[in-house]
Structures are given as structure tokens and as C-alpha cells.
C-alpha atoms as a PDB file:
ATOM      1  CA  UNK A   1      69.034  39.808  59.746  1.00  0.00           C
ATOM      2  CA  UNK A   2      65.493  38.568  59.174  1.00  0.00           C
ATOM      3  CA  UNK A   3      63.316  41.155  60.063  1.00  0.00           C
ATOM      4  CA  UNK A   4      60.133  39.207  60.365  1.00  0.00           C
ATOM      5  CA  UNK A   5      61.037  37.146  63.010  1.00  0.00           C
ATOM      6  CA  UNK A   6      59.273  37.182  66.203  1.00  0.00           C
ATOM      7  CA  UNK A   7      61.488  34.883  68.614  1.00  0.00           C
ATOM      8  CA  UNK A   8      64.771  33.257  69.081  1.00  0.00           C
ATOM      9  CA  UNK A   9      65.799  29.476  69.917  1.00  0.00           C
ATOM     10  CA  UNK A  10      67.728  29.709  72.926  1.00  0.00           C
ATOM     11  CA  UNK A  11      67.847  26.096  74.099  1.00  0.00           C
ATOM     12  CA  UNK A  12      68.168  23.574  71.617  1.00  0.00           C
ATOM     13  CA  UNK A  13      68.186  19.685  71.445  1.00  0.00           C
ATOM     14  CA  UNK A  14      67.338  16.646  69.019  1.00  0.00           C
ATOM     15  CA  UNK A  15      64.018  16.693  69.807  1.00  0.00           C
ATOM     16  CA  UNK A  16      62.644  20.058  70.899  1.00  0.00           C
ATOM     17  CA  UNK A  17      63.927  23.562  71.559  1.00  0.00           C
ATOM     18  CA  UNK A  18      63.244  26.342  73.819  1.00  0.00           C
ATOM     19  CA  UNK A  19      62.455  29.718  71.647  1.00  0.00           C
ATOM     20  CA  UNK A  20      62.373  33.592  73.449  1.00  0.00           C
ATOM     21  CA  UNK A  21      59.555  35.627  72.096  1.00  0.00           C
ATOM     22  CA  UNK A  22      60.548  39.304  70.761  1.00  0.00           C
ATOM     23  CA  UNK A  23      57.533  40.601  72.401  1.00  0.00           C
ATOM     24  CA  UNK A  24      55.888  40.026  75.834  1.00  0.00           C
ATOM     25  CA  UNK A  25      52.821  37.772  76.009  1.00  0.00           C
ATOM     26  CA  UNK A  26      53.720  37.109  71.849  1.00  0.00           C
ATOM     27  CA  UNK A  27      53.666  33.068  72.299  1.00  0.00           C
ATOM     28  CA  UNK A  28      52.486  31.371  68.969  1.00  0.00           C
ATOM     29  CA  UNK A  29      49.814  29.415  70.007  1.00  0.00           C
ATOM     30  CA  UNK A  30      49.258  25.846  71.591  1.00  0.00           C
ATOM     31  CA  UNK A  31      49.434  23.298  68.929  1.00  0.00           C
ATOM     32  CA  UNK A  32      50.784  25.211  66.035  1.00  0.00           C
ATOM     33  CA  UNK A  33      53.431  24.749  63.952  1.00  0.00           C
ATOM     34  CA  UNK A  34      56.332  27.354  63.750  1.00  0.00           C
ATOM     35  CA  UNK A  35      59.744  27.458  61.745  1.00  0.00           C
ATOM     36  CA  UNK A  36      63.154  27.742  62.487  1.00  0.00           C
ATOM     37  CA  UNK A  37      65.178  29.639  60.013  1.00  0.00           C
ATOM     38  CA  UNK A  38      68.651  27.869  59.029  1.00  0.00           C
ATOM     39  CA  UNK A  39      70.679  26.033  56.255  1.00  0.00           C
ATOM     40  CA  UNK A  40      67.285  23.050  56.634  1.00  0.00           C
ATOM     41  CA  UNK A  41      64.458  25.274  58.923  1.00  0.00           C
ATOM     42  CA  UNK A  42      63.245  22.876  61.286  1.00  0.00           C
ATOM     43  CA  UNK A  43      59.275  22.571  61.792  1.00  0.00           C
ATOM     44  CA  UNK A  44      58.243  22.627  65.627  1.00  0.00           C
ATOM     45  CA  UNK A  45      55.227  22.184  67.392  1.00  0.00           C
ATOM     46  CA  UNK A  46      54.161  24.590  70.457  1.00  0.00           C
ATOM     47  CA  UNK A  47      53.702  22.454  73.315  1.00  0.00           C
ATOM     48  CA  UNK A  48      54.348  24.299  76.343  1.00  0.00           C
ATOM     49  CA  UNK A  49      53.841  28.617  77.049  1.00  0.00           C
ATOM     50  CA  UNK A  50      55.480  30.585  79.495  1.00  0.00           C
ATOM     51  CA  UNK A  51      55.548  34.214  80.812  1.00  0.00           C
ATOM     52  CA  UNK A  52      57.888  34.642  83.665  1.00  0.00           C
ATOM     53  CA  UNK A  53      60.955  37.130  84.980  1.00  0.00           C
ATOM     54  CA  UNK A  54      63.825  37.268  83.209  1.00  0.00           C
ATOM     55  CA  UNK A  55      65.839  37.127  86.543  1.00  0.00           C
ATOM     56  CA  UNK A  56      65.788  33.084  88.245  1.00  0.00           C
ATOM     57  CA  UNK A  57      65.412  33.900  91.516  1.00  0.00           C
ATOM     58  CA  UNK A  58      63.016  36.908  91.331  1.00  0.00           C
ATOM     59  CA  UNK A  59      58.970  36.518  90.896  1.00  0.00           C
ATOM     60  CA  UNK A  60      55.926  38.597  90.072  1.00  0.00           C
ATOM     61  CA  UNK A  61      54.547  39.671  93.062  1.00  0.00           C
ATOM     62  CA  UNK A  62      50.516  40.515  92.727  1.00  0.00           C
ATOM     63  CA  UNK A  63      49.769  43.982  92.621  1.00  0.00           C
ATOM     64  CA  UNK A  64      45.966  43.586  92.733  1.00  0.00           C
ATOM     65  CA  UNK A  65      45.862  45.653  89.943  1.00  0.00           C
ATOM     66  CA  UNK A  66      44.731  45.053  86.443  1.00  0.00           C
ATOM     67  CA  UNK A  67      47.237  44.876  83.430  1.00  0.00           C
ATOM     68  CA  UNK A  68      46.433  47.972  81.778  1.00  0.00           C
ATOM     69  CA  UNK A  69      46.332  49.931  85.613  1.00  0.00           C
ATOM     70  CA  UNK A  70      50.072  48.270  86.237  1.00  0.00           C
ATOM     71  CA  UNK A  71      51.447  49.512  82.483  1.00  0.00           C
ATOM     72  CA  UNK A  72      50.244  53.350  83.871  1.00  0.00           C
ATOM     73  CA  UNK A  73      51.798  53.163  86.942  1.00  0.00           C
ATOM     74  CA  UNK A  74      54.375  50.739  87.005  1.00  0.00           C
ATOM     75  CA  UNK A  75      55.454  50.178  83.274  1.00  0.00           C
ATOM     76  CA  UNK A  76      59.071  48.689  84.477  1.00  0.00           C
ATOM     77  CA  UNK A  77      57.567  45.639  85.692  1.00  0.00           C
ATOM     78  CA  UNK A  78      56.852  44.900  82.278  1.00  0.00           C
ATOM     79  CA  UNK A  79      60.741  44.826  81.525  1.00  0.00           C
ATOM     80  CA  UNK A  80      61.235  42.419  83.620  1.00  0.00           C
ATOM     81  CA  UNK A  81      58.876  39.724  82.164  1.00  0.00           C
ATOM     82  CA  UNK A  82      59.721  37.332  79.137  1.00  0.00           C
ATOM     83  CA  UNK A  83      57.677  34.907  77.430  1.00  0.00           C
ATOM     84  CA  UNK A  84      59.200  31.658  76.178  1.00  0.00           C
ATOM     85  CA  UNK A  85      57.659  28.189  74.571  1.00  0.00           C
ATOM     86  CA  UNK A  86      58.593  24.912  74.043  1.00  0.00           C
ATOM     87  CA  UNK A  87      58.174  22.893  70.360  1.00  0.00           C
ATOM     88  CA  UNK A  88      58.151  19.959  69.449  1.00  0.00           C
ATOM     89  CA  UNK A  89      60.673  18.745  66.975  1.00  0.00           C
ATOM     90  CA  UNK A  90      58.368  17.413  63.910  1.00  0.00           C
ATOM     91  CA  UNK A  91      60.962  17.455  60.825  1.00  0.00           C
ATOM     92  CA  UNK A  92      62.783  19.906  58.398  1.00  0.00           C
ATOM     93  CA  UNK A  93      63.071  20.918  55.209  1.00  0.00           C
ATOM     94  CA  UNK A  94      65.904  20.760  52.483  1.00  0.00           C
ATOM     95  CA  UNK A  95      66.413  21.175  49.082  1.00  0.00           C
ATOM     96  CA  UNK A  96      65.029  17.494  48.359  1.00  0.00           C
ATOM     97  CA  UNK A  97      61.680  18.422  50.477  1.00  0.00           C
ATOM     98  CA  UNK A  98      59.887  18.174  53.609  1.00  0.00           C
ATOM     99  CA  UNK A  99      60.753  15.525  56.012  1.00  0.00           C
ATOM    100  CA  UNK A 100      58.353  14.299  58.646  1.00  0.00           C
ATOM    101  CA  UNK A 101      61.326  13.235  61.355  1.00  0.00           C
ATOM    102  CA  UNK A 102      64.251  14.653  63.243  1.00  0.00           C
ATOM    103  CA  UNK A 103      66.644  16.574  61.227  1.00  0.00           C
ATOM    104  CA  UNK A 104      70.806  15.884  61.633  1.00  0.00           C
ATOM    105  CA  UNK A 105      71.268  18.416  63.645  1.00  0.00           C
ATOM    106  CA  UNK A 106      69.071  20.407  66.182  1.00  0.00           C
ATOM    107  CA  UNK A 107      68.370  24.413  65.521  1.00  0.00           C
ATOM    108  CA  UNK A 108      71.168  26.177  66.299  1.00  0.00           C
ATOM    109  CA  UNK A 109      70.996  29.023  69.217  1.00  0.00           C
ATOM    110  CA  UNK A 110      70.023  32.273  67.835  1.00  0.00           C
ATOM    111  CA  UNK A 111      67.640  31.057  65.366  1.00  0.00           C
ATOM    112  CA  UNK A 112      65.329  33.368  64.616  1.00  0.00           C
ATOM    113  CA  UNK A 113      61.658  31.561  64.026  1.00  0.00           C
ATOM    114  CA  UNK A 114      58.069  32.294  62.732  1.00  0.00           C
ATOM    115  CA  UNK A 115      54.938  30.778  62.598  1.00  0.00           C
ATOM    116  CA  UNK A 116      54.456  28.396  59.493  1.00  0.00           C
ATOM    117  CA  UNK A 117      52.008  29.394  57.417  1.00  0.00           C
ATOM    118  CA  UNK A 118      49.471  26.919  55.536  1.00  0.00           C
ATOM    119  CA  UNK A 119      51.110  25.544  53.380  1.00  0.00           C
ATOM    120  CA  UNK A 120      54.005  24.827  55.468  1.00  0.00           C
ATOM    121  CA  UNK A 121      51.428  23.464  57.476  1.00  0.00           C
ATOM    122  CA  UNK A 122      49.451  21.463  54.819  1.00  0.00           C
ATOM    123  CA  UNK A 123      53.105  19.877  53.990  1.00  0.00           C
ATOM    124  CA  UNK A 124      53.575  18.398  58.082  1.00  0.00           C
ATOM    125  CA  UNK A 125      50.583  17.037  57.729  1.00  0.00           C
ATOM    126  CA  UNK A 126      49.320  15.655  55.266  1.00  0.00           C
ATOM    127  CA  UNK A 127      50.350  11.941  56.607  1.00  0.00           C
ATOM    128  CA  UNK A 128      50.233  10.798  60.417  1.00  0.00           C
ATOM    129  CA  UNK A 129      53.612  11.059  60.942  1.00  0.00           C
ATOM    130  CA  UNK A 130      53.179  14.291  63.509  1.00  0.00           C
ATOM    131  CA  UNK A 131      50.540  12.523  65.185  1.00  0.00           C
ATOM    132  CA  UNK A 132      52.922   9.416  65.661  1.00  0.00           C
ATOM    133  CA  UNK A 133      55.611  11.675  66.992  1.00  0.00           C
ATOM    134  CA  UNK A 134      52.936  13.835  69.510  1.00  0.00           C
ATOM    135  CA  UNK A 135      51.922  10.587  70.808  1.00  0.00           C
ATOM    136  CA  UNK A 136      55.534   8.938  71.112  1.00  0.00           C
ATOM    137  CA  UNK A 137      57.044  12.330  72.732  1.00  0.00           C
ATOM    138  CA  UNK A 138      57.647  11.866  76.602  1.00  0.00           C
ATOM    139  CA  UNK A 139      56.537  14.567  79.108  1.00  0.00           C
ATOM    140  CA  UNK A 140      54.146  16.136  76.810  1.00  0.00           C
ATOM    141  CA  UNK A 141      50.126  16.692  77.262  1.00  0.00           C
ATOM    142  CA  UNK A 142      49.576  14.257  74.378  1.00  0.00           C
ATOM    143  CA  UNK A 143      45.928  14.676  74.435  1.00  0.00           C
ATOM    144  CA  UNK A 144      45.693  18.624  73.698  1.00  0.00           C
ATOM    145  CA  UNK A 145      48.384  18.445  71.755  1.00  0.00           C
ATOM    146  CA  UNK A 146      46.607  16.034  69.416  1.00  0.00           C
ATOM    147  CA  UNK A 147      43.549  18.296  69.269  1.00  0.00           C
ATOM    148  CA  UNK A 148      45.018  21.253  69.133  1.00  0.00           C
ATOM    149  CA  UNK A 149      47.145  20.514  65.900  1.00  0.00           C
ATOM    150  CA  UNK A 150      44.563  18.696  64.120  1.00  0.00           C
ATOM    151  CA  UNK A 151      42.641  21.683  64.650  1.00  0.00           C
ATOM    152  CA  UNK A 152      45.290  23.934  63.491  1.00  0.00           C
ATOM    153  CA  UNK A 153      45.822  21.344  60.407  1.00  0.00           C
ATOM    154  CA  UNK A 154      42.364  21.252  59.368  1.00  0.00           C
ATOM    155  CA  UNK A 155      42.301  25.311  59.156  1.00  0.00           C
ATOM    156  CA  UNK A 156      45.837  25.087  57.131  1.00  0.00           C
ATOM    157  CA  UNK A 157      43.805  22.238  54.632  1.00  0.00           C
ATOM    158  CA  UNK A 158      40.811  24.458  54.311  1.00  0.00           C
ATOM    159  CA  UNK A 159      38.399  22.710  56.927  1.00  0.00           C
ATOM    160  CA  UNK A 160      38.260  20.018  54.083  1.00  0.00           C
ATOM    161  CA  UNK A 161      36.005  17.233  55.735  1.00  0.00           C
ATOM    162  CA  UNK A 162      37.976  14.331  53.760  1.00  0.00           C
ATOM    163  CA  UNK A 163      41.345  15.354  55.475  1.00  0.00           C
ATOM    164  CA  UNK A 164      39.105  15.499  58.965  1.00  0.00           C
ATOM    165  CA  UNK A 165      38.296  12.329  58.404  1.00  0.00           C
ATOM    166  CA  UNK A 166      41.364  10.721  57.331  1.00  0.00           C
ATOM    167  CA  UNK A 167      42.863  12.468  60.896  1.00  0.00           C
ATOM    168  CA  UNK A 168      40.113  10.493  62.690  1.00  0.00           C
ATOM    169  CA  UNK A 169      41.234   7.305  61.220  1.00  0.00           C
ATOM    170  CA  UNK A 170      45.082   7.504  61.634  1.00  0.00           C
ATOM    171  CA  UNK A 171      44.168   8.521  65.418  1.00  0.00           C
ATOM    172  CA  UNK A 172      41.925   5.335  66.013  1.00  0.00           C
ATOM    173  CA  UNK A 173      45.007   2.924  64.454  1.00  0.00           C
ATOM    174  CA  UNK A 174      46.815   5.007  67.131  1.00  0.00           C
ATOM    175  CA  UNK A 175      44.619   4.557  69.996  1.00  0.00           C
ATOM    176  CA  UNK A 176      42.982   1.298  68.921  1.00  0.00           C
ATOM    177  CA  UNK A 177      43.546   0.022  72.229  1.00  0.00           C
ATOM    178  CA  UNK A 178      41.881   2.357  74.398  1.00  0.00           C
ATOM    179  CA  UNK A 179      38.428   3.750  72.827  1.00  0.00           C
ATOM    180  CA  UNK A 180      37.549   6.178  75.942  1.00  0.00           C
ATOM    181  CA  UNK A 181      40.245   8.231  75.108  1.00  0.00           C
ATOM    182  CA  UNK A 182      39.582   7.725  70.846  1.00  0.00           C
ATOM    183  CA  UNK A 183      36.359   9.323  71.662  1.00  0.00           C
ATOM    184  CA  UNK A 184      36.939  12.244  74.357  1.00  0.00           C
ATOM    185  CA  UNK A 185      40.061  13.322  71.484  1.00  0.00           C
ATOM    186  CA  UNK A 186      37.600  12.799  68.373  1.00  0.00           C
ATOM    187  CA  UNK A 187      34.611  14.240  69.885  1.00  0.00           C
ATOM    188  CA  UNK A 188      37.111  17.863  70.926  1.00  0.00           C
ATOM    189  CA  UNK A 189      38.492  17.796  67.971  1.00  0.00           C
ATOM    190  CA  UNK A 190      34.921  18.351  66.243  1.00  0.00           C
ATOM    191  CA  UNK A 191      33.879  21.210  69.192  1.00  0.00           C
END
């Protein structure tokens, strides 16, 4: 068993998977990249966060409490709370390399996963091709996503202007069409 994990996949499909944190409140962020460990680990991208009851037809009533007052007096209600994410399906690694596109099959159930670390990171992104796939993914909020893994990609590659740079041009071939939204993404990007 890995011991370093700190979720599970517990929905999975071609193109993105539902993952169960270990701890409450433990969500990798929005817009980073995580890893799902297997024969070919799968690279996701966070797109979605939730903390909810771990029963369907039961929710959190407010207390009017604070967090910290509820864990002294009510720590059960705590139990009864899970936090789960969505990713985005970005590509997968085998023993030829890093692929920027679906893998053959889909992460199996019971994966444990992690959060990639640079240069896992650096390796997603050094071309456009997870940019292409946030902005050709349906149901997603395309916009933050964008921003938030350039962000995250431009940490992993050292805040290295050039690569900053090179982002900003793949996005306006992207959006060439509609420069309003070029600008509001380019312009959060560099907050």
C-alpha cells in the first residue's frame, strides 16, 4: 500500500475522475495537477472541490458556531463530512514517456493519488496541449481553470518569464477570436 497517498479515485471515466480525500477539507488545490498511481499514472487537473456529508440525503445544518467551537463540542459532525474533487484527465505516463492526451484506459477505482510535483508538472506543460484540452473540456469553468494552471505551471518552471510568455502566446492562438476575454485571462494570470 502506498503510504503517501492522500485520496482515492472513486468515480472514474475517459476523461475525468472523481477522487475522495483521506482527510477532511485536504482538497489539492484549484488548477493543480495531481497523479494517479497505476500500471501508466494518469495526470489530472483539479477542477471542481467539494466538502459535503457522506450520507445523500442528509445536510449540514448551521450551528452558528465557528469551526474550532463545533470540533469542542460536537466533534462527530466532523465524521460525517467528506471532501471530494473532480480532475481533469490531461495524459499519462509510461515507460516510453509523458503523453499530453487521454490514456487507454481511465484510473481504475481505488487509485490512490498525490499531488504532482514540479517536475511532473514542468513535463504537462511544457507545450499547449493542457491548455487545448482545458479549453475543449465541456462543463468546466474554462477561464479559472486556465489561470489557475498557468499559475501553478509557471511556479513548477521556476517563474521563468520566457515560459510566461510562451503561455501568453499559445492562449492568444487559442482565443484569437475573442480579445476581451485574451485580456481579462492574461491580465489574472500576471496578478
Amino acid at each position: 500500500m502506498d503510504k503517501d497517498y492522500i485520496g482515492e479515485v472513486i468515480e472514474s471515466s475517459t476523461g475525468d475522475f472523481l477522487a475522495e480525500c483521506l482527510e477532511l477539507n485536504s482538497s489539492p488545490p484549484f488548477g493543480s495537477f495531481v497523479k494517479v498511481a497505476g500500471r501508466s499514472p494518469t495526470i489530472g487537473l483539479v477542477f471542481s472541490v467539494s466538502t459535503h456529508s457522506i450520507e445523500p440525503n442528509r445536510r449540514p445544518t448551521a450551528y452558528g458556531k465557528t469551526e474550532e467551537e463545533l470540533r469542542l463540542e460536537q466533534p462527530q459532525i466532523f465524521e460525517l463530512l467528506k471532501t471530494e474533487f473532480r480532475a481533469l484527465i490531461t495524459g499519462y505516463i509510461d515507460t516510453t514517456g509523458a503523453h499530453p492526451f487521454l490514456p487507454p484506459q481511465p484510473p481504475r477505482i481505488h487509485s490512490f493519488f498525490h499531488p504532482c510535483d514540479a517536475d511532473e508538472v514542468r513535463m504537462f506543460t511544457d507545450t499547449s496541449d493542457s491548455l487545448r484540452a482545458i479549453m475543449n473540456a465541456p462543463r468546466l469553468p474554462t477561464d479559472d481553470l486556465l489561470i489557475a494552471s498557468v499559475r501553478g505551471a509557471w511556479m513548477a518552471h521556476n517563474r521563468d518569464t520566457a515560459y510566461l510568455v510562451t503561455m501568453g502566446k499559445d492562449l492568444s492562438r487559442l482565443i484569437r477570436d475573442d480579445y476581451d476575454r485574451l485580456s481579462s485571462i492574461i491580465r489574472r494570470i500576471a496578478q
